[in-house]
Protein backbone atom coordinates (compact mmCIF):
# COMPACT_ATOMS: atom_id res chain seq x y z
CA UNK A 1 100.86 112.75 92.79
CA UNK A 2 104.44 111.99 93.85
CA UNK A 3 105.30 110.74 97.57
CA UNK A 4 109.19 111.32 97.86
CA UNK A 5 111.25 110.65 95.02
CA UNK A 6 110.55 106.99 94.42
CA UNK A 7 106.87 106.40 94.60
CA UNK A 8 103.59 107.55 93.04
CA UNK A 9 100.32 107.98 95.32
CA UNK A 10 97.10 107.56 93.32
CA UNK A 11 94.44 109.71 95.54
CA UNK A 12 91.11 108.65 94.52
CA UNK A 13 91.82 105.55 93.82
CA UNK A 14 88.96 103.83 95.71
CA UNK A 15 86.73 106.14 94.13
CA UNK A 16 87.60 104.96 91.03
CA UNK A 17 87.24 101.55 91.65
CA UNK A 18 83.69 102.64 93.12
CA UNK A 19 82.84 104.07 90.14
CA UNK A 20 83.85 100.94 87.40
CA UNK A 21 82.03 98.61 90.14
CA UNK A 22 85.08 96.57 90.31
CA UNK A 23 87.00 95.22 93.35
CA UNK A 24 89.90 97.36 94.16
CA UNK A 25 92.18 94.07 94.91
CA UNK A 26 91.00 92.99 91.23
CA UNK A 27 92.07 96.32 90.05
CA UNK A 28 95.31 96.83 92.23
CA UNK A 29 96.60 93.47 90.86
CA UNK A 30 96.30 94.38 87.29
CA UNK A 31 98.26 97.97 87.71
CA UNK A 32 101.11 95.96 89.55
CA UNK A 33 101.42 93.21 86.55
CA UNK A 34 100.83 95.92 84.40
CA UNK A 35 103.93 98.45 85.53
CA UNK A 36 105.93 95.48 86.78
CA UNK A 37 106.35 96.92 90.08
CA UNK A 38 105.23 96.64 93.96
CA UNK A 39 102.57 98.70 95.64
CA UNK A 40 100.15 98.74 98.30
CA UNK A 41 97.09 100.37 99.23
CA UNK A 42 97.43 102.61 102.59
CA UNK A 43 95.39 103.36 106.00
CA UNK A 44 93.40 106.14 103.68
CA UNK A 45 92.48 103.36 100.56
CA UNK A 46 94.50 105.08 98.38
CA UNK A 47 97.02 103.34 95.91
CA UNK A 48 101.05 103.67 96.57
CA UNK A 49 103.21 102.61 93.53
CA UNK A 50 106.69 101.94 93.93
CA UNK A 51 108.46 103.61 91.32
CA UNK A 52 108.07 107.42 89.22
CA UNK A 53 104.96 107.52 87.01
CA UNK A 54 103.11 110.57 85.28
CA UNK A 55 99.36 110.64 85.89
CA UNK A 56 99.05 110.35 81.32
CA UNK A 57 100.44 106.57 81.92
CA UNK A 58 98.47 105.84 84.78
CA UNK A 59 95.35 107.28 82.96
CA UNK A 60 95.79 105.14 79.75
CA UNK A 61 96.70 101.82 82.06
CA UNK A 62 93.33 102.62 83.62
CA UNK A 63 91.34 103.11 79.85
CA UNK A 64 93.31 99.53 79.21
CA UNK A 65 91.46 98.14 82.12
CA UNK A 66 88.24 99.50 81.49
CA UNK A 67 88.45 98.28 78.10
CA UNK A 68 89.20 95.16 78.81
CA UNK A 69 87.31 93.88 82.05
CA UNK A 70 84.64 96.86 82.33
CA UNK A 71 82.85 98.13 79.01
CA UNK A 72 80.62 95.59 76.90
CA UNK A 73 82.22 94.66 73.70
CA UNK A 74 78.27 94.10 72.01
CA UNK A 75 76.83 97.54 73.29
CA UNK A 76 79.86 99.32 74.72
CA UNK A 77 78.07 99.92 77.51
CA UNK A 78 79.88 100.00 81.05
CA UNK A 79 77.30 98.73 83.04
CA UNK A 80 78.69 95.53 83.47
CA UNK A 81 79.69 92.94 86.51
CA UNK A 82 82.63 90.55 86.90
CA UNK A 83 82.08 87.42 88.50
CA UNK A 84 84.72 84.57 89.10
CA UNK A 85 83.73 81.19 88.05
CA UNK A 86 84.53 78.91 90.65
CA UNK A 87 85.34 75.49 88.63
CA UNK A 88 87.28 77.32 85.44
CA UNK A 89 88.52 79.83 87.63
CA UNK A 90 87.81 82.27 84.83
CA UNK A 91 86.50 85.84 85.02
CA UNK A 92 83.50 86.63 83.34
CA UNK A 93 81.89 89.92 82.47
CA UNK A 94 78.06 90.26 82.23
CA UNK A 95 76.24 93.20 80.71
CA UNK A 96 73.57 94.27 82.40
CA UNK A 97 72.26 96.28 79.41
CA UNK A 98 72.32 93.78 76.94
CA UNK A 99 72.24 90.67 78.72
CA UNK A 100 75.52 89.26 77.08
CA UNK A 101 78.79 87.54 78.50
CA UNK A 102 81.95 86.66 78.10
CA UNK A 103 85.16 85.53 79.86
CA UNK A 104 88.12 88.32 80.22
CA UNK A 105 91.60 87.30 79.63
CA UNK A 106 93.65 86.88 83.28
CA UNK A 107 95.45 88.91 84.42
CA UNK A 108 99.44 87.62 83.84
CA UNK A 109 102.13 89.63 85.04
CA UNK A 110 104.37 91.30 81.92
CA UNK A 111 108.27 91.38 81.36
CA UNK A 112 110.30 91.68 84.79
CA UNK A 113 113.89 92.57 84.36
CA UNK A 114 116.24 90.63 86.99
CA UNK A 115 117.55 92.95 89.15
CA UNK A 116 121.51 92.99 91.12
CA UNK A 117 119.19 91.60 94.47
CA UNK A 118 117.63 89.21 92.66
CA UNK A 119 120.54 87.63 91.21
CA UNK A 120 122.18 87.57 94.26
CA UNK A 121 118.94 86.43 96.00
CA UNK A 122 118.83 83.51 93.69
CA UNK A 123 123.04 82.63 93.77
CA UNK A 124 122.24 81.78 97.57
CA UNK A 125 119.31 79.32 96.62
CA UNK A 126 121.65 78.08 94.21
């Protein structure tokens, strides 16, 4: 639903998260590198996004993450858990229904278009 006119409130967020048995800061930094935008998560654990969105968007960015770091590409099945390995650093998904694994790509942030600010912001450094 819409907060104001500039930002976006995702209500059961948490829930969701709950549900995919992923880790809502793992989640919460792929939306923000995904919509190239800022966001938090309130007092109530529900997601603010800075910035207009319809729910269909936020709904197929959420299919892209389930695709990518929660179903099992051998069975398709979701019942899967991501664990961090802590000498590559890499993420890797294990199915609990088949038994296989794999590493998930990292999440990278996309395009980010210079705003007036940050122009400015950098002209100072400069």
């Amino acid at each position: 639903m819409r907060v104001g006119t500039k930002k976006t409130l995702w209500v059961n967020y948490q829930e969701i998260c709950k549900m995919m048995g992923r880790p809502a800061e793992h989640v919460f930094t792929f939306f923000m590198a995904e919509l190239g935008t800022e966001g938090s998560i309130d007092g109530n654990q529900r997601l603010v996004i800075r910035g207009k969105y319809v729910p269909k968007y936020i709904e197929s960015l959420l299919r892209k993450y389930i695709g990518e770091y929660v179903t099992c590409k051998m069975c398709k099945s979701p019942e899967t858990d991501l664990t961090k390995d802590s000498v590559s650093r890499l993420f890797f998904c294990h199915c609990r229904g088949c038994g296989s694994s794999r590493s998930v790509a990292p999440i990278r942030s996309g395009y980010h278009a210079a705003t007036r600010a940050d122009r400015r912001a950098a002209r100072k450094v400069a």
